[in-house]
N, C-alpha and C. Protein backbone atom coordinates (compact mmCIF):
# COMPACT_ATOMS: atom_id res chain seq x y z
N UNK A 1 0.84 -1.19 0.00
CA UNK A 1 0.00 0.00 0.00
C UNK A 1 0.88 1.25 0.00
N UNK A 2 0.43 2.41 -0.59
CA UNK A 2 0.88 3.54 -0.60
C UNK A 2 1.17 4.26 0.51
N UNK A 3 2.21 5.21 0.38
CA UNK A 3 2.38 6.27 1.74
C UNK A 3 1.72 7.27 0.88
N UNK A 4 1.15 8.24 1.80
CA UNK A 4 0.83 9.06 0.94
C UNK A 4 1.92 10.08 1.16
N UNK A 5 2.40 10.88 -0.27
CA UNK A 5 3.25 12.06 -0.64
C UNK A 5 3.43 13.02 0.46
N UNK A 6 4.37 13.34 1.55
CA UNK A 6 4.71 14.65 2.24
C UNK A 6 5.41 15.70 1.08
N UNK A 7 5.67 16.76 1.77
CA UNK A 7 6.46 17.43 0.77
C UNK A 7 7.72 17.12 0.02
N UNK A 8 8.65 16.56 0.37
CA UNK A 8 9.83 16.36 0.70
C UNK A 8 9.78 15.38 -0.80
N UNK A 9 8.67 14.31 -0.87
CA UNK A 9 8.33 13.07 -1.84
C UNK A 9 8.15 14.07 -2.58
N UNK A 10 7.41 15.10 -3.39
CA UNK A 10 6.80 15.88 -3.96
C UNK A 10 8.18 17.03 -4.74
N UNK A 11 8.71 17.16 -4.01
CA UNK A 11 9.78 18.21 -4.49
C UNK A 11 11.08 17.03 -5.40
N UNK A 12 11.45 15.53 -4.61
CA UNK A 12 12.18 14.57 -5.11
C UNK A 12 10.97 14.42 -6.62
N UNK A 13 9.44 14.37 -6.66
CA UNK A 13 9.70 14.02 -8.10
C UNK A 13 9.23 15.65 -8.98
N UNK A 14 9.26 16.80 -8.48
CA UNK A 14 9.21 17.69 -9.15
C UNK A 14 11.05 17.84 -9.35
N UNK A 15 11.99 17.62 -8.87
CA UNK A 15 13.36 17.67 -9.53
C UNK A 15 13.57 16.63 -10.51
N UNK A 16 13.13 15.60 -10.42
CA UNK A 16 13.40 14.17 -11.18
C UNK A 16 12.76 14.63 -12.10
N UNK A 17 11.66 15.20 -12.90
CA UNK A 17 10.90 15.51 -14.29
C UNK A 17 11.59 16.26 -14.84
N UNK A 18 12.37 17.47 -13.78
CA UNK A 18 12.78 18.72 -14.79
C UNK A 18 14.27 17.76 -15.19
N UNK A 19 15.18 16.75 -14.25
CA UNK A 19 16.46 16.70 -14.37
C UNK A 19 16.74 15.13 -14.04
N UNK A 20 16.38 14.31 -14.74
CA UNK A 20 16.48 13.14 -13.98
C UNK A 20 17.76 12.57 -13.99
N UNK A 21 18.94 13.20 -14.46
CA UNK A 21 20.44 12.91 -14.33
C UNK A 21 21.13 13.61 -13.11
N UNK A 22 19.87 13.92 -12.11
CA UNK A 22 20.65 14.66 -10.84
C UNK A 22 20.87 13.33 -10.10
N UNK A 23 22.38 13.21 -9.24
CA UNK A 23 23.04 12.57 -8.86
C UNK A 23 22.45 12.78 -7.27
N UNK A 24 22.53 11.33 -6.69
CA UNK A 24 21.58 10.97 -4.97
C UNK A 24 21.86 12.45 -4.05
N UNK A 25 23.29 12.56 -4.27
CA UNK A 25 23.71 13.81 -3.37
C UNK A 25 23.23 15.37 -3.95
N UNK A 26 23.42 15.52 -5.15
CA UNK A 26 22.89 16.73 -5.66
C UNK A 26 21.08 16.80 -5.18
N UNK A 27 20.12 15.63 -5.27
CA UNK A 27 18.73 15.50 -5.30
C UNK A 27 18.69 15.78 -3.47
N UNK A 28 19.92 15.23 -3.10
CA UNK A 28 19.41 15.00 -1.44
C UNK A 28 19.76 16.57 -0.79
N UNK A 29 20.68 17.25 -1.34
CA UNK A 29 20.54 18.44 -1.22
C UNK A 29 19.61 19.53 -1.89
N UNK A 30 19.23 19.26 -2.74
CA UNK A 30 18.43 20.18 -3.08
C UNK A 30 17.02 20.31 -2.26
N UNK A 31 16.37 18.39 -1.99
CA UNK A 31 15.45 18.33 -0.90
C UNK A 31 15.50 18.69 0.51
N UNK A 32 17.25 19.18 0.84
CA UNK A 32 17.17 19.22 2.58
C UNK A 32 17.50 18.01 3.11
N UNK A 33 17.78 17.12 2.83
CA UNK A 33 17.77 15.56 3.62
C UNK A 33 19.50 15.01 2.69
N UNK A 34 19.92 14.48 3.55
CA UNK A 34 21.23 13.34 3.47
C UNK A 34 20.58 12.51 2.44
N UNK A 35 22.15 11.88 2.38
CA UNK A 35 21.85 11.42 0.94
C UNK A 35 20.78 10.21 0.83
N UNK A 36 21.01 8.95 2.02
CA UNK A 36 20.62 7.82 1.98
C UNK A 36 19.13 7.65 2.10
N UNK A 37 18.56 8.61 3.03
CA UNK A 37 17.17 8.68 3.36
C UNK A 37 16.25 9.14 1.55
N UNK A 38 17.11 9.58 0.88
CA UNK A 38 16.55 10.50 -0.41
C UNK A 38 17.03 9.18 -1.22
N UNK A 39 17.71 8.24 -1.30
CA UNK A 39 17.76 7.55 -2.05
C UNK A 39 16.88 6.11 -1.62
N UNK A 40 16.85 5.76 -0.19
CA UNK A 40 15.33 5.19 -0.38
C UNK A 40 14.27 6.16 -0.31
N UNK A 41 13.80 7.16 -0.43
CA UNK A 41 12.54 7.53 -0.68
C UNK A 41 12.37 7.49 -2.87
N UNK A 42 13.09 7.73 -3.18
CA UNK A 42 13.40 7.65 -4.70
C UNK A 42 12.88 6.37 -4.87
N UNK A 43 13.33 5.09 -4.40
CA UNK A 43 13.26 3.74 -4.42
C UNK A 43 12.25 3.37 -4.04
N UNK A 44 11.55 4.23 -2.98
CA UNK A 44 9.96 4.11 -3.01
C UNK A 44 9.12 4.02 -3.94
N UNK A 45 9.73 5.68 -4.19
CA UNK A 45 8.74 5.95 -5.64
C UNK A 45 8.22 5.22 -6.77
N UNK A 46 9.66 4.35 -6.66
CA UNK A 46 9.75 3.52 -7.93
C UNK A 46 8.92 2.38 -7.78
N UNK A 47 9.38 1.69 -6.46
CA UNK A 47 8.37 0.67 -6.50
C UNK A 47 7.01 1.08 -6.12
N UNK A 48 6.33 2.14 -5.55
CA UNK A 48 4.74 2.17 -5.50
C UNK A 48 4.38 3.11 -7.14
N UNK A 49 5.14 3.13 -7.38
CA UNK A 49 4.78 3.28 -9.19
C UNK A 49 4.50 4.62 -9.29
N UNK A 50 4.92 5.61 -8.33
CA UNK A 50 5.01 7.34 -8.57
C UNK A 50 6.41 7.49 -9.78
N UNK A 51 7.57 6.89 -10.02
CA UNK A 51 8.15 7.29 -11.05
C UNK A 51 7.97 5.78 -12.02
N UNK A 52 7.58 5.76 -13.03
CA UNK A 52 7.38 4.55 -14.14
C UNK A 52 8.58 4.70 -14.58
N UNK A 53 9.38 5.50 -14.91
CA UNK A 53 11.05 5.23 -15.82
C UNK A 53 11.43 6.87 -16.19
N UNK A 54 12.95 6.27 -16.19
CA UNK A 54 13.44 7.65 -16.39
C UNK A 54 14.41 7.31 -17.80
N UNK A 55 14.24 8.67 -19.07
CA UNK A 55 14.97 8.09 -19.88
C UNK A 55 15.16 9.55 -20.72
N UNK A 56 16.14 9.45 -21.72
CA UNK A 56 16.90 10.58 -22.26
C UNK A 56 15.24 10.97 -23.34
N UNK A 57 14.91 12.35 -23.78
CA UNK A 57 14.04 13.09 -24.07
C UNK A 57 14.89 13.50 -25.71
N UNK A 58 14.28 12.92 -26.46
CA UNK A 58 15.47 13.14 -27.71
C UNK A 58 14.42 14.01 -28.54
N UNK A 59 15.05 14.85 -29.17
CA UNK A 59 14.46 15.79 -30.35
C UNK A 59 13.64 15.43 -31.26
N UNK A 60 13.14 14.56 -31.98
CA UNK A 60 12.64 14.67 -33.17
C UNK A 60 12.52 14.78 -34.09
N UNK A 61 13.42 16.76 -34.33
CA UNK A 61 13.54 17.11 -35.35
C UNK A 61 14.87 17.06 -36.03
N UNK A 62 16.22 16.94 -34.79
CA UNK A 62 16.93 16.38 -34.83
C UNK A 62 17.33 15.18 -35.92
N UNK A 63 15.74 14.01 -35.79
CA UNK A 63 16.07 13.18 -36.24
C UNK A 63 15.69 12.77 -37.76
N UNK A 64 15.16 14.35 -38.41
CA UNK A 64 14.50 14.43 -39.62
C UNK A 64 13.35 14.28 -39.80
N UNK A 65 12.24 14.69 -38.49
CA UNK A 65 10.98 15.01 -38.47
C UNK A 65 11.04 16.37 -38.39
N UNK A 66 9.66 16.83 -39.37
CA UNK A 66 9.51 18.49 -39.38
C UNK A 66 8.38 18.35 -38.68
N UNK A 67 7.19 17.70 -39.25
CA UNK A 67 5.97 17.84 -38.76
C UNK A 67 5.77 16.88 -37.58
N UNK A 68 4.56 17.72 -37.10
CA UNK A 68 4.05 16.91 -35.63
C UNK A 68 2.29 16.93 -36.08
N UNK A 69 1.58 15.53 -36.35
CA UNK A 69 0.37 16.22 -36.93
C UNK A 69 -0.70 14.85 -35.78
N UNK A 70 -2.07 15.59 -35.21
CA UNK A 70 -2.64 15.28 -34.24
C UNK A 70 -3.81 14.55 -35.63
N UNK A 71 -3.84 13.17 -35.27
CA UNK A 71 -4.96 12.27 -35.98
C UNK A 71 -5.95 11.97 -35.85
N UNK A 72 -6.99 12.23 -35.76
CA UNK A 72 -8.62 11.67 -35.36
C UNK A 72 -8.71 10.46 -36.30
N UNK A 73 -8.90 9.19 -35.45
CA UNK A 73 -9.91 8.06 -36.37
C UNK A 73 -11.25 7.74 -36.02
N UNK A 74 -12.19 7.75 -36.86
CA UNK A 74 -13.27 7.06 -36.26
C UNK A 74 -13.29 5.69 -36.45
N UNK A 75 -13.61 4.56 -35.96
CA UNK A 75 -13.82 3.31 -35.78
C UNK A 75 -15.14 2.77 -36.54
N UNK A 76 -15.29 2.04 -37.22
CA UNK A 76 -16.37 1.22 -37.57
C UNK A 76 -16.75 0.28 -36.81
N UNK A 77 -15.68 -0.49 -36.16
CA UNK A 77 -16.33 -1.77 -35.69
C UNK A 77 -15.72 -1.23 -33.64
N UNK A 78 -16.79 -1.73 -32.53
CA UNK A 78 -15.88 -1.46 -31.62
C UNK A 78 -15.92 -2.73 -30.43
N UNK A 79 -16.02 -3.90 -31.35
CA UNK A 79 -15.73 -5.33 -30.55
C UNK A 79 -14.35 -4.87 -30.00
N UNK A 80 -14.32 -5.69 -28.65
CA UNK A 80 -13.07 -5.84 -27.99
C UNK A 80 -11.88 -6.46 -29.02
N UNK A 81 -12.42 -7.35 -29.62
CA UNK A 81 -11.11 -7.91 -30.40
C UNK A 81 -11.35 -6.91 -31.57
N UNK A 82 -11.74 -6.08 -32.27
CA UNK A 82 -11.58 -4.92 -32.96
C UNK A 82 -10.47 -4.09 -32.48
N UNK A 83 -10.68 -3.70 -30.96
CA UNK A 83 -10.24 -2.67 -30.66
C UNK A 83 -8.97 -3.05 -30.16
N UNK A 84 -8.87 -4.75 -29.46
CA UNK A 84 -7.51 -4.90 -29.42
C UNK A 84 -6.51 -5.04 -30.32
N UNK A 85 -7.09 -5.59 -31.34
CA UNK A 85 -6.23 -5.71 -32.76
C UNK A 85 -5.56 -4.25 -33.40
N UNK A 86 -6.40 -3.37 -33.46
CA UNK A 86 -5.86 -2.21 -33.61
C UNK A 86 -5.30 -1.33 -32.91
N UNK A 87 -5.31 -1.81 -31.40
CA UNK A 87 -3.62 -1.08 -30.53
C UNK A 87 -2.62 -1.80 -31.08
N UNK A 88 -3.15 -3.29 -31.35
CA UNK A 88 -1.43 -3.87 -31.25
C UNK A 88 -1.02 -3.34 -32.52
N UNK A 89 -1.40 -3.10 -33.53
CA UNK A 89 -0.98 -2.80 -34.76
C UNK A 89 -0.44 -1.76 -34.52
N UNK A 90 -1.29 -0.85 -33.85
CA UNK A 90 -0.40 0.41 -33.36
C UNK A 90 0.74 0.68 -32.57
N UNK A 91 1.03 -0.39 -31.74
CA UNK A 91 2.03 -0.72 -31.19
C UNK A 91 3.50 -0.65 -32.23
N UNK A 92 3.27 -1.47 -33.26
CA UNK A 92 4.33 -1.81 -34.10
C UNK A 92 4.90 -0.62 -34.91
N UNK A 93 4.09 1.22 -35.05
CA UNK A 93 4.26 2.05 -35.64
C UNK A 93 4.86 2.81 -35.20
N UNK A 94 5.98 3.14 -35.23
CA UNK A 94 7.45 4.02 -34.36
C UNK A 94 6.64 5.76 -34.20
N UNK A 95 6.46 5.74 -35.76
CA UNK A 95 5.91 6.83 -36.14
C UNK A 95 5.09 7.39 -35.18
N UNK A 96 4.04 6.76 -34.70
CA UNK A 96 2.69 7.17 -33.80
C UNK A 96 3.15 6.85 -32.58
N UNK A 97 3.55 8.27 -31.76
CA UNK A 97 4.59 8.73 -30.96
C UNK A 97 3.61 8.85 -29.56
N UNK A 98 2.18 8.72 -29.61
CA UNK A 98 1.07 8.90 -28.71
C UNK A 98 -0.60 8.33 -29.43
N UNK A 99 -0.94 7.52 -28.56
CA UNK A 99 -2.28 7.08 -28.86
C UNK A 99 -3.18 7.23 -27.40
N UNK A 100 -4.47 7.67 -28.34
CA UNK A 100 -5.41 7.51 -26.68
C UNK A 100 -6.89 7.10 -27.53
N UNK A 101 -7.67 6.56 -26.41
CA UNK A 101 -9.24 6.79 -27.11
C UNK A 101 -9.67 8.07 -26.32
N UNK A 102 -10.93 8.17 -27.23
CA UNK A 102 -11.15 9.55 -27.17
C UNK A 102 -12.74 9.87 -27.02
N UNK A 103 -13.54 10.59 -25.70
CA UNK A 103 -15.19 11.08 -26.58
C UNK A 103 -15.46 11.34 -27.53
N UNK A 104 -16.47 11.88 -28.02
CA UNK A 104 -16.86 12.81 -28.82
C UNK A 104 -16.88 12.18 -30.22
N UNK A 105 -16.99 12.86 -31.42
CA UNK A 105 -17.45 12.41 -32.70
C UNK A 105 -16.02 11.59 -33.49
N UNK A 106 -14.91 11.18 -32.75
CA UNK A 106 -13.74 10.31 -33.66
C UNK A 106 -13.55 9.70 -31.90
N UNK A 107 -13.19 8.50 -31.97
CA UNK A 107 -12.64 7.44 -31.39
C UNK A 107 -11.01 7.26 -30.81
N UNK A 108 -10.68 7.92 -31.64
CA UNK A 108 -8.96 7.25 -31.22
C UNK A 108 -8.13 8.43 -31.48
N UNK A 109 -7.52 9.43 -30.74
CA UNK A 109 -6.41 10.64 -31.24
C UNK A 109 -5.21 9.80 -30.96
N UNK A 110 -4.12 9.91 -32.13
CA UNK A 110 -2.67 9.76 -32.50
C UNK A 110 -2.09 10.70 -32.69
N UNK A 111 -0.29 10.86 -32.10
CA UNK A 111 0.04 12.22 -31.99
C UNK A 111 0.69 11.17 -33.44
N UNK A 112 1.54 11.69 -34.34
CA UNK A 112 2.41 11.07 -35.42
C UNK A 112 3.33 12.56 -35.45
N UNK A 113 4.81 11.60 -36.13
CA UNK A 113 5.93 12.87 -36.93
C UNK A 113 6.17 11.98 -37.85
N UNK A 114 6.45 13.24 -38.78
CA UNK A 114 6.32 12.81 -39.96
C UNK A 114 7.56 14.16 -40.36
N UNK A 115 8.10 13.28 -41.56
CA UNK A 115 9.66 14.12 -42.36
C UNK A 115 8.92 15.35 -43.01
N UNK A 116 7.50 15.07 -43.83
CA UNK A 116 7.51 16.22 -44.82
C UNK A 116 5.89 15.95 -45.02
N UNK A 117 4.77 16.63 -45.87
CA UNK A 117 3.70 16.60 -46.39
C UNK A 117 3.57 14.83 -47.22
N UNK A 118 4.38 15.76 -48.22
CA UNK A 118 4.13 13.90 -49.19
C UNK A 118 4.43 12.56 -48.31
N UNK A 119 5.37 12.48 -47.41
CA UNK A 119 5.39 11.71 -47.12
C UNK A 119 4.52 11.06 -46.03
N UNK A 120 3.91 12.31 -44.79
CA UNK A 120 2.42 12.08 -44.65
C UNK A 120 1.31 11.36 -45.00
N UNK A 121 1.28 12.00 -46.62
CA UNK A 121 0.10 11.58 -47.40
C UNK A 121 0.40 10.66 -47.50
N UNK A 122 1.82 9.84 -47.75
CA UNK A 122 1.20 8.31 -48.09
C UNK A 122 1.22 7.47 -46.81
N UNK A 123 1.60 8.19 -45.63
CA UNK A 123 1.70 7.09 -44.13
C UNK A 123 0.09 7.19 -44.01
N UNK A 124 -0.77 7.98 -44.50
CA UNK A 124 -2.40 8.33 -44.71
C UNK A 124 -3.04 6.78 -45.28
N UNK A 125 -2.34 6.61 -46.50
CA UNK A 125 -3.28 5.78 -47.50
C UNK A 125 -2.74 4.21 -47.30
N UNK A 126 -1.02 4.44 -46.78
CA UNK A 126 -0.28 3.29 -46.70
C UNK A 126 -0.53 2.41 -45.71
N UNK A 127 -0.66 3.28 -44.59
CA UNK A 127 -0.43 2.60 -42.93
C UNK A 127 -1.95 3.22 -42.51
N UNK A 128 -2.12 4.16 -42.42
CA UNK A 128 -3.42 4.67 -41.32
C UNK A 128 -4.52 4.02 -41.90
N UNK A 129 -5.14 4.46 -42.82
CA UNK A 129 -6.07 3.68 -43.44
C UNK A 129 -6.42 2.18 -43.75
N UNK A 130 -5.10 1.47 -43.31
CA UNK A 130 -5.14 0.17 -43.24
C UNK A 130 -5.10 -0.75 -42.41
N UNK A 131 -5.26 0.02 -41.22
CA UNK A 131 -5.42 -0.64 -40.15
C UNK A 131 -6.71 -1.17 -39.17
N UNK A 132 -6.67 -2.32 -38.68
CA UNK A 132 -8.30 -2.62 -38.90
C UNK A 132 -8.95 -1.84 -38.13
N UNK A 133 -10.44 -1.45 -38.57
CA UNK A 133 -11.62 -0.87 -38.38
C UNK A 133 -11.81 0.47 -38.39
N UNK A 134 -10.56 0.89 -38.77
CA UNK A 134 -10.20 2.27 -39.41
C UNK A 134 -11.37 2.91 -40.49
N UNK A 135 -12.30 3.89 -40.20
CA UNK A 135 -13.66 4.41 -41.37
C UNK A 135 -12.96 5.47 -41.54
N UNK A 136 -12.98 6.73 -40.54
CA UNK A 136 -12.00 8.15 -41.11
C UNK A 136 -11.52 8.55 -40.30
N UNK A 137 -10.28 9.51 -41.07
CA UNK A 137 -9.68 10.26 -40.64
C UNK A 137 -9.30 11.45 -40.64
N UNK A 138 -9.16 12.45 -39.79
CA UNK A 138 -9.21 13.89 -39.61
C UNK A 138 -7.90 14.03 -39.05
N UNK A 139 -7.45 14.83 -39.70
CA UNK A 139 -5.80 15.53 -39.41
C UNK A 139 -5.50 16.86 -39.22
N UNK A 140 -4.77 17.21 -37.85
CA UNK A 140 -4.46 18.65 -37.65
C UNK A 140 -2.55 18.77 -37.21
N UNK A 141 -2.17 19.02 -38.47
CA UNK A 141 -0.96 19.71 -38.51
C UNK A 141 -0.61 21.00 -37.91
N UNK A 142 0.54 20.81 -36.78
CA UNK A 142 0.79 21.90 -36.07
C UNK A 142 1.70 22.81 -36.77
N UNK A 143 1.43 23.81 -36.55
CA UNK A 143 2.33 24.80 -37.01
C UNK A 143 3.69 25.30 -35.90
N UNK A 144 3.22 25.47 -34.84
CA UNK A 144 4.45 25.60 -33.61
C UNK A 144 3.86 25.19 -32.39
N UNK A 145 5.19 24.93 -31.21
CA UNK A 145 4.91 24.12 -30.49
C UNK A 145 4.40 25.85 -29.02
N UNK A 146 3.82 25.78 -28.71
CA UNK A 146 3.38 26.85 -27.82
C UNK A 146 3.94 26.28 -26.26
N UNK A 147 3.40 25.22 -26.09
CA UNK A 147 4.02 25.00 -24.61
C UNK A 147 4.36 23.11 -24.75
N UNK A 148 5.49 22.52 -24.42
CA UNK A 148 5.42 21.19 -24.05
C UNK A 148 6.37 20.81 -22.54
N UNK A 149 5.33 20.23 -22.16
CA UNK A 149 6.17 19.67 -20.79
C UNK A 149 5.58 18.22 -20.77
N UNK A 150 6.64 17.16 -20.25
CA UNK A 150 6.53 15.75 -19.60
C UNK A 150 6.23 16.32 -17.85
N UNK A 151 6.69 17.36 -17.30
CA UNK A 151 6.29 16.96 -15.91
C UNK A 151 5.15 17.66 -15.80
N UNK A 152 4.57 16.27 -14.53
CA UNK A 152 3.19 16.66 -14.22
C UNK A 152 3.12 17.38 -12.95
N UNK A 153 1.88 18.53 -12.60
CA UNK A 153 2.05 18.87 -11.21
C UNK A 153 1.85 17.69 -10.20
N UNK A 154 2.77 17.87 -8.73
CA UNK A 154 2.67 16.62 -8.06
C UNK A 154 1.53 17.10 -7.49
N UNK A 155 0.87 18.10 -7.07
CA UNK A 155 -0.48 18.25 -6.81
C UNK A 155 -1.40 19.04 -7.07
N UNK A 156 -2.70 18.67 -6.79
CA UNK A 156 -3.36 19.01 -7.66
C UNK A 156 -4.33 20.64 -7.10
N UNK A 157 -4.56 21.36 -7.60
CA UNK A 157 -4.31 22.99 -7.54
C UNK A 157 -5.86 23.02 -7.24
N UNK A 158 -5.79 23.58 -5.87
CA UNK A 158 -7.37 24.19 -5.63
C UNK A 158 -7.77 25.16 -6.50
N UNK A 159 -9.13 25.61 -6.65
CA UNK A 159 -9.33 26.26 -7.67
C UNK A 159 -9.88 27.49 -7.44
N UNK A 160 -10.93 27.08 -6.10
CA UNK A 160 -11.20 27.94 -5.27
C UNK A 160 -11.14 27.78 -3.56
């Protein structure tokens, strides 16, 4: 069972999102606490499943992606084995960098990058469209990135 988060837990994973190459002693100072007590509370984290993995945050564009384009599918069919068949397929697509299901009038948003337009269009007719129970698709190409962050607030913000 869980402990629940004091501050101290809360600040160890608001440093770990922005920097997760900070070293036990750098993290244990920055929290106020020696090193050992900050390196099992870290080890906590890990095992009650507050940090899932820590790993290098690589560019993208770097890697000869320009575009970042947000996918709506709607679904035709939505049997369980429909819908499992078409994660795993999605699984296998490097390209489709984020999947979720979704309310509202399309079923499934995919984040995808993609090198250029044409080559888009045919990951459209080649791969998206052919995957099962796939009816349509709606595409919104970003133009710039306004805000991106991986860390989440560790708590959650009264409102009033």
């Amino acid at each position: 069972m869980s402990q629940p988060l004091d501050s101290v837990d809360k600040k160890i994973l608001t440093l770990l999102q922005h920097d997760a190459e900070l070293s036990s002693s750098e993290l244990a100072e920055r929290v106020g606490i020696s090193q050992s007590p900050c390196w099992r509370r870290v080890q906590r984290l890990r095992s009650e499943g507050y940090i899932k993995s820590m790993g290098a945050v690589v560019d993208w564009r770097k890697l000869g992606f320009s575009l970042q384009i947000f996918v709506q599918a709607k679904m035709a069919r939505h049997s369980d084995e429909a819908r499992a068949e078409f994660f795993r397929q999605i699984e296998t697509i490097p390209e489709i960098i984020e999947c979720y299901t979704v309310l509202g009038e399309m079923d499934v948003m995919m984040k995808v990058i993609a090198p250029d337009v044409a080559w888009f269009q045919e990951f459209i007719f080649c791969v998206l469209m052919k995957l099962p129970g796939v009816d349509n698709l709606k595409s919104v190409v970003t133009l710039a990135e306004a805000k991106k962050s991986r860390a989440l607030p560790v708590s959650v913000r009264k409102i009033r």
